[in-house]
N, C-alpha and C. Protein backbone atom coordinates (compact mmCIF):
# COMPACT_ATOMS: atom_id res chain seq x y z
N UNK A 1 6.31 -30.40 -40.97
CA UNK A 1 6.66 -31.21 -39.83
C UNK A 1 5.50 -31.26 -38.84
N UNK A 2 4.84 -30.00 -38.62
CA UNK A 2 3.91 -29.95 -37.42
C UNK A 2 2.91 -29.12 -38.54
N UNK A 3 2.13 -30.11 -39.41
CA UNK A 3 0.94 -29.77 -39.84
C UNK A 3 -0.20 -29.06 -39.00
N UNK A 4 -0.85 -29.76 -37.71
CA UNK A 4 -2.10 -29.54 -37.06
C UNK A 4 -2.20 -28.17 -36.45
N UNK A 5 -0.56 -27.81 -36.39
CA UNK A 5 -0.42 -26.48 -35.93
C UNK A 5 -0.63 -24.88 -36.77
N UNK A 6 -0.60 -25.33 -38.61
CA UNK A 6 -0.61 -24.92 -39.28
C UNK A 6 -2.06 -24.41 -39.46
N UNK A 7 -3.00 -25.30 -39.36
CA UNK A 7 -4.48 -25.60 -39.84
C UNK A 7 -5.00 -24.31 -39.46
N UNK A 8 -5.15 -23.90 -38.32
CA UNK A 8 -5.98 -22.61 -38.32
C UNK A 8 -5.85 -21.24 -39.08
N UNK A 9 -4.34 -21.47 -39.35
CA UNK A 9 -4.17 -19.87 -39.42
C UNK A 9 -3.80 -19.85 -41.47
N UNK A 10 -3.41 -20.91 -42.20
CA UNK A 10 -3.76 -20.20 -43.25
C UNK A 10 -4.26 -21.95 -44.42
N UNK A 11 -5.18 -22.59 -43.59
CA UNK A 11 -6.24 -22.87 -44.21
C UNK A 11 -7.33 -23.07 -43.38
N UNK A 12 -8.77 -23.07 -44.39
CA UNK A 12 -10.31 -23.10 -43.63
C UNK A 12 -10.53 -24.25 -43.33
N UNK A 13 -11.73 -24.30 -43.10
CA UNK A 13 -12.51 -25.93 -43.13
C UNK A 13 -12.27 -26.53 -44.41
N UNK A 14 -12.42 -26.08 -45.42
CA UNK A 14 -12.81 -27.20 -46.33
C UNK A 14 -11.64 -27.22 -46.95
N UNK A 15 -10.53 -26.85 -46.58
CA UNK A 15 -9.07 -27.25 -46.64
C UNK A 15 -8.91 -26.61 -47.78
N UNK A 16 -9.08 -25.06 -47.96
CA UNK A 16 -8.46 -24.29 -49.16
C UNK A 16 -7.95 -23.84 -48.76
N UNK A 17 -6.63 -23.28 -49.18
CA UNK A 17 -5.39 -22.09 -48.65
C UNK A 17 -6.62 -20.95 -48.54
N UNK A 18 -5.67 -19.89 -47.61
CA UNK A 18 -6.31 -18.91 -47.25
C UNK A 18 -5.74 -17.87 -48.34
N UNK A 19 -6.84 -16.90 -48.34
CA UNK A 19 -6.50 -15.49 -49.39
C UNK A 19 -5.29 -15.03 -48.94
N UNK A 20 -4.51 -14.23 -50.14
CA UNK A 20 -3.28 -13.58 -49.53
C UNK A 20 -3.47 -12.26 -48.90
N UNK A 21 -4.42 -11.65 -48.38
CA UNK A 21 -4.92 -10.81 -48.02
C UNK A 21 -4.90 -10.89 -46.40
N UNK A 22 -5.23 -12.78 -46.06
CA UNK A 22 -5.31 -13.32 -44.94
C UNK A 22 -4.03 -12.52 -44.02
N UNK A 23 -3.18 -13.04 -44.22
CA UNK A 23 -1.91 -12.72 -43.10
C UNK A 23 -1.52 -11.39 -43.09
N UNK A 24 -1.96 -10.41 -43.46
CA UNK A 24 -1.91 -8.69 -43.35
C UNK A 24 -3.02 -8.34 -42.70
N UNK A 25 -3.76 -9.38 -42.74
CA UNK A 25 -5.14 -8.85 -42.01
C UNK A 25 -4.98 -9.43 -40.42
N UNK A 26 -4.17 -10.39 -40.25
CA UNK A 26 -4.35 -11.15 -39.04
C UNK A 26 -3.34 -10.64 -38.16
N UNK A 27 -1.87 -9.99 -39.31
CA UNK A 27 -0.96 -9.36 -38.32
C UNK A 27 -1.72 -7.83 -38.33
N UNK A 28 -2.39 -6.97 -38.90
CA UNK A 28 -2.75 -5.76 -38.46
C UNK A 28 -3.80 -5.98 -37.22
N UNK A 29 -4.67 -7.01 -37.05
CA UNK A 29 -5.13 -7.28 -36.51
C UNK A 29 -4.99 -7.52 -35.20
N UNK A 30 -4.00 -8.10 -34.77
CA UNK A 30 -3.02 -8.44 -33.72
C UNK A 30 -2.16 -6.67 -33.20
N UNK A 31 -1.79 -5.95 -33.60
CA UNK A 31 -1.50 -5.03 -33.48
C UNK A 31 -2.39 -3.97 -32.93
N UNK A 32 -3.83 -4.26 -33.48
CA UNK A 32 -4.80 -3.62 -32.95
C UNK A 32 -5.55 -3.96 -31.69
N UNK A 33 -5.51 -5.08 -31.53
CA UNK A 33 -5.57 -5.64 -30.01
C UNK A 33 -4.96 -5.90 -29.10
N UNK A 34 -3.50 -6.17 -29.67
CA UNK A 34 -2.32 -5.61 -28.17
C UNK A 34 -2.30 -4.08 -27.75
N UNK A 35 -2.69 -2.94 -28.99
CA UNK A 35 -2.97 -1.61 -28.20
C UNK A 35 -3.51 -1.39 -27.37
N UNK A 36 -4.74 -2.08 -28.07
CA UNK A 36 -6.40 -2.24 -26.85
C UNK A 36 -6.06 -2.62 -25.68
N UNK A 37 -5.19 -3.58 -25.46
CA UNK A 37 -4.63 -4.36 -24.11
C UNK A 37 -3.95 -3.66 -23.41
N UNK A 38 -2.70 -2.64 -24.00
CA UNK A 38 -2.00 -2.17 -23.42
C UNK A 38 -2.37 -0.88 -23.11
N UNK A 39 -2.80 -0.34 -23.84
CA UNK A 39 -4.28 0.99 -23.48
C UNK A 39 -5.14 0.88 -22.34
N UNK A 40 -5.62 -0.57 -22.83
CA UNK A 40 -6.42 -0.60 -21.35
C UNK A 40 -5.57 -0.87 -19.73
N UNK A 41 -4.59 -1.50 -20.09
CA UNK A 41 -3.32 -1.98 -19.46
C UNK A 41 -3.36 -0.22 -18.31
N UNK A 42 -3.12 0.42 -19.42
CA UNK A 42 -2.18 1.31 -18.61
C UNK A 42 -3.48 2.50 -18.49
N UNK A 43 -4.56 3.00 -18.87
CA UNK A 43 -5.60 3.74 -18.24
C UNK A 43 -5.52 3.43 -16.62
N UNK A 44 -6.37 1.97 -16.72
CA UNK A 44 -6.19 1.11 -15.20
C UNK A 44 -5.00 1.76 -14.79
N UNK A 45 -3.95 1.89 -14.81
CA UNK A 45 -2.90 2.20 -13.47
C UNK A 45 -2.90 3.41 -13.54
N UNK A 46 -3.71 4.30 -14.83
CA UNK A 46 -3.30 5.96 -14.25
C UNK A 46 -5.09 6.55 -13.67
N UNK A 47 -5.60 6.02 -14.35
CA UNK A 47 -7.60 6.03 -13.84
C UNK A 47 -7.43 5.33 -12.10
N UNK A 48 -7.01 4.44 -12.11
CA UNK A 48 -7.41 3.63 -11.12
C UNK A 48 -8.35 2.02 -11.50
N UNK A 49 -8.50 1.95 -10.48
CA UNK A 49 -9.38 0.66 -10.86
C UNK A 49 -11.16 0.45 -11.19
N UNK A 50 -11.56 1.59 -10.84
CA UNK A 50 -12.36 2.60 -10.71
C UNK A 50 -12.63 4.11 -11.17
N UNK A 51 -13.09 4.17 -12.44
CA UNK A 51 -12.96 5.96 -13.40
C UNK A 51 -14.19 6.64 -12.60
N UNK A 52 -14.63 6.19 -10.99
CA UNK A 52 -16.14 7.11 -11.20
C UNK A 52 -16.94 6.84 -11.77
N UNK A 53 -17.51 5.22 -11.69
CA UNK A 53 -18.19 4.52 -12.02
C UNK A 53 -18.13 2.94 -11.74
N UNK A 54 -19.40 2.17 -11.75
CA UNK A 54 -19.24 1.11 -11.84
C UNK A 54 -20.07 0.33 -10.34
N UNK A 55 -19.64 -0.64 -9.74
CA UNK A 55 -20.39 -0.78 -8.46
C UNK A 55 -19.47 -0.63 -8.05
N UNK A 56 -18.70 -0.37 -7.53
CA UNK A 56 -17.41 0.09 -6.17
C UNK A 56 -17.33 1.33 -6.05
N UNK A 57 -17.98 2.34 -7.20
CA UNK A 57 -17.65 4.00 -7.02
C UNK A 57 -18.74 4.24 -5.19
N UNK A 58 -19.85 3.75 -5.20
CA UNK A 58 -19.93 4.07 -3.77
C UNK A 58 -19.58 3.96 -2.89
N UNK A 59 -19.29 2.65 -2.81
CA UNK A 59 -18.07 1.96 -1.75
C UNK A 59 -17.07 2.78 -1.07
N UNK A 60 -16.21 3.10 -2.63
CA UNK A 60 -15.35 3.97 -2.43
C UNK A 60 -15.54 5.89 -2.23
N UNK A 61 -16.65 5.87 -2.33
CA UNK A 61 -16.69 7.57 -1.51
C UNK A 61 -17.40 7.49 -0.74
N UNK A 62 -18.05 6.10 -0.11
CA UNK A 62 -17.93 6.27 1.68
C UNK A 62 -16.82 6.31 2.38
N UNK A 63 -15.93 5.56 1.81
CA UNK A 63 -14.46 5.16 2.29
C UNK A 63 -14.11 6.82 2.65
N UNK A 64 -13.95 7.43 1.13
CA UNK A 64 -13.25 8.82 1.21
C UNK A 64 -13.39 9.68 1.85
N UNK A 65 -15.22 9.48 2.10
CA UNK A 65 -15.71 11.02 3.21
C UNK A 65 -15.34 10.38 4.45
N UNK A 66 -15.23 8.91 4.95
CA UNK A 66 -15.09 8.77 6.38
C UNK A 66 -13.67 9.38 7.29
N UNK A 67 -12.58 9.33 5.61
CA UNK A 67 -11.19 9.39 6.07
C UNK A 67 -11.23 10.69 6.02
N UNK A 68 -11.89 11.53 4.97
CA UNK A 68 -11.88 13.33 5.33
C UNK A 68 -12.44 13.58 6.59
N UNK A 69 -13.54 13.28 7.05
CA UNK A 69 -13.63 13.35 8.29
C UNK A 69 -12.90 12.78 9.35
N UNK A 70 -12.34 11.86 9.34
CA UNK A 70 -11.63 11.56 10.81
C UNK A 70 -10.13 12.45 10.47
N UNK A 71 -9.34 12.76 9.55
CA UNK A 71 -8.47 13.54 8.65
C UNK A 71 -8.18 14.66 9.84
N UNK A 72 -7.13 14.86 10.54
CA UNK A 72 -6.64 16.13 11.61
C UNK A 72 -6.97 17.38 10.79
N UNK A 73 -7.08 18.17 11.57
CA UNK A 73 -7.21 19.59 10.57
C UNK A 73 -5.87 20.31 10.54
N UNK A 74 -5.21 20.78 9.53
CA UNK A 74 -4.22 21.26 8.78
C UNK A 74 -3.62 22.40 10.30
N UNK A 75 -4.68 23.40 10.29
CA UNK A 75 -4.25 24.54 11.56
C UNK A 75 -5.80 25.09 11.84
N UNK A 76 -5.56 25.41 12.92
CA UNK A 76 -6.91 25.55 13.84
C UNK A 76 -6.32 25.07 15.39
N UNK A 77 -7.15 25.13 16.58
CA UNK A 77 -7.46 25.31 17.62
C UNK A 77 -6.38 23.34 18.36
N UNK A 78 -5.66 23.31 18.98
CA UNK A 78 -5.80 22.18 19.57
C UNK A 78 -6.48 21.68 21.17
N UNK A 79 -7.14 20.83 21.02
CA UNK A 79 -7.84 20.48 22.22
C UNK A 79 -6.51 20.28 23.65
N UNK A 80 -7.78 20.34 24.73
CA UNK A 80 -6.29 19.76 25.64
C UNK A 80 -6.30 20.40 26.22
N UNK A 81 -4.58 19.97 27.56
CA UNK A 81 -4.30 20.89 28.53
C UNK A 81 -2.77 21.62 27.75
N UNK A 82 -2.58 21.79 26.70
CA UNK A 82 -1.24 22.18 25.96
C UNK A 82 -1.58 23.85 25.16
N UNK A 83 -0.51 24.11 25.15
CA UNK A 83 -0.76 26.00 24.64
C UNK A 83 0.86 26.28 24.02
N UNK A 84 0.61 26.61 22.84
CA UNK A 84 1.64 27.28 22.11
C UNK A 84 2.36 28.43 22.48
N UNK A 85 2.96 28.65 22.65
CA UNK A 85 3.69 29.88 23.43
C UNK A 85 5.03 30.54 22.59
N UNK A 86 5.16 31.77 22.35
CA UNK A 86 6.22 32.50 21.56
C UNK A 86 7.55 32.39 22.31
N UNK A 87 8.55 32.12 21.65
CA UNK A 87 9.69 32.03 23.11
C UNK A 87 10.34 33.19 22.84
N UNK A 88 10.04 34.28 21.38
CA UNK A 88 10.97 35.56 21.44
C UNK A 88 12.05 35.25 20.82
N UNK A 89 13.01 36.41 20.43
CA UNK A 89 14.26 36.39 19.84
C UNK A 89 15.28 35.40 20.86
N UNK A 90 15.00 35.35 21.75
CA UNK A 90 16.43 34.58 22.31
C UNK A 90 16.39 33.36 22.50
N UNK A 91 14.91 32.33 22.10
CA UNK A 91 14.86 30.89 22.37
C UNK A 91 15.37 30.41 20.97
N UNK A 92 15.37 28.77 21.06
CA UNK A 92 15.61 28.28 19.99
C UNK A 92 14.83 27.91 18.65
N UNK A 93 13.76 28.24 19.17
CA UNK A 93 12.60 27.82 18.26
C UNK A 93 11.50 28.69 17.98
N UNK A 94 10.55 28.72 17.30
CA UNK A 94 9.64 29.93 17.29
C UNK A 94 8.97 29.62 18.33
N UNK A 95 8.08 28.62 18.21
CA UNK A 95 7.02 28.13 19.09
C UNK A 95 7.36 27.32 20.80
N UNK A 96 7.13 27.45 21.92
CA UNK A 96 7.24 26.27 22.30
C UNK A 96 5.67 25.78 22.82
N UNK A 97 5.55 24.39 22.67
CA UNK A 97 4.43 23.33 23.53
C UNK A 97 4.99 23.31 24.77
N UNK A 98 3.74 23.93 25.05
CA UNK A 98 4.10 23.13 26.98
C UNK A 98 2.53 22.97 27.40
N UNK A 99 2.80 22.50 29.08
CA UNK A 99 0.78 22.17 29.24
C UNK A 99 0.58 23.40 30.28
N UNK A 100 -0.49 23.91 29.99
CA UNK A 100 -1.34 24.94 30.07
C UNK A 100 -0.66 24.69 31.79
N UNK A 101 -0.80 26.19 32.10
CA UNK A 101 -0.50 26.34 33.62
C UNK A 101 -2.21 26.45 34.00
N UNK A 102 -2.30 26.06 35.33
CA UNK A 102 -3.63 26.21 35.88
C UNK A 102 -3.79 27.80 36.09
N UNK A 103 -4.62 28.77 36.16
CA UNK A 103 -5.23 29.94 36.79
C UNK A 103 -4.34 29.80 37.95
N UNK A 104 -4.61 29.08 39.19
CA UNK A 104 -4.24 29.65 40.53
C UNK A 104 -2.70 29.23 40.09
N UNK A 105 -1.83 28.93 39.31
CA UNK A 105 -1.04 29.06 39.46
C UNK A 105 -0.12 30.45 38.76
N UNK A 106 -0.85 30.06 37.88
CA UNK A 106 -0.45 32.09 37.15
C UNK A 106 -0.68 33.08 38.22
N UNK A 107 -1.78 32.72 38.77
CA UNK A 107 -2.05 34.37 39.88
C UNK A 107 -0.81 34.20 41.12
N UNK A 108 -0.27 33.23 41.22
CA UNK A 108 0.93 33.07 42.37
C UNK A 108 2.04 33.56 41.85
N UNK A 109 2.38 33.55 40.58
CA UNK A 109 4.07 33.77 40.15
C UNK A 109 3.93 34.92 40.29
């Protein structure tokens, strides 16, 4: 019915049927390149788009050191007029924040 559609896949140019060898070779074939696809498919989403290589790997570890550096630090010192303070067995919380009392006012209480 639909000859022209036929033509590539099991005859040549000079219009001989194809070997019977042809269509085991073309479906193993096909099998071996949807892996490839889907292999590569799915590296990409667990690699990234980028394995640490390529032209964007610099790009991307300027990106990374800028955000480790601007990145809060985990625990250490906070800047400021604020001070952590123990409230003891009878508060509600371990810690409380409050803002730093001035000197002349500690030496008054």
């Amino acid at each position: 019915m639909f000859p022209i559609l036929r033509f590539p896949y099991d005859v040549d140019i000079l219009n001989q049927p194809a070997p019977k060898w042809y269509s085991q070779y073309r479906f193993y074939l096909s099998i071996l390149v949807g892996t490839c696809i889907i292999g590569t498919l799915a590296g990409i989403s667990y690699y990234g788009p980028v394995a640490g290589h390529g032209l964007l790997s610099h790009d991307l570890q300027m990106i990374q050191n800028e955000r480790r550096r601007q990145r809060p630090e985990v625990s250490g010192t906070i800047r400021g007029d604020i001070e952590a303070v123990s409230t003891g067995e009878a508060g509600d919380t371990y810690v409380q924040v409050r803002k730093k009392q001035k000197q002349e006012e500690e030496h008054n209480d």
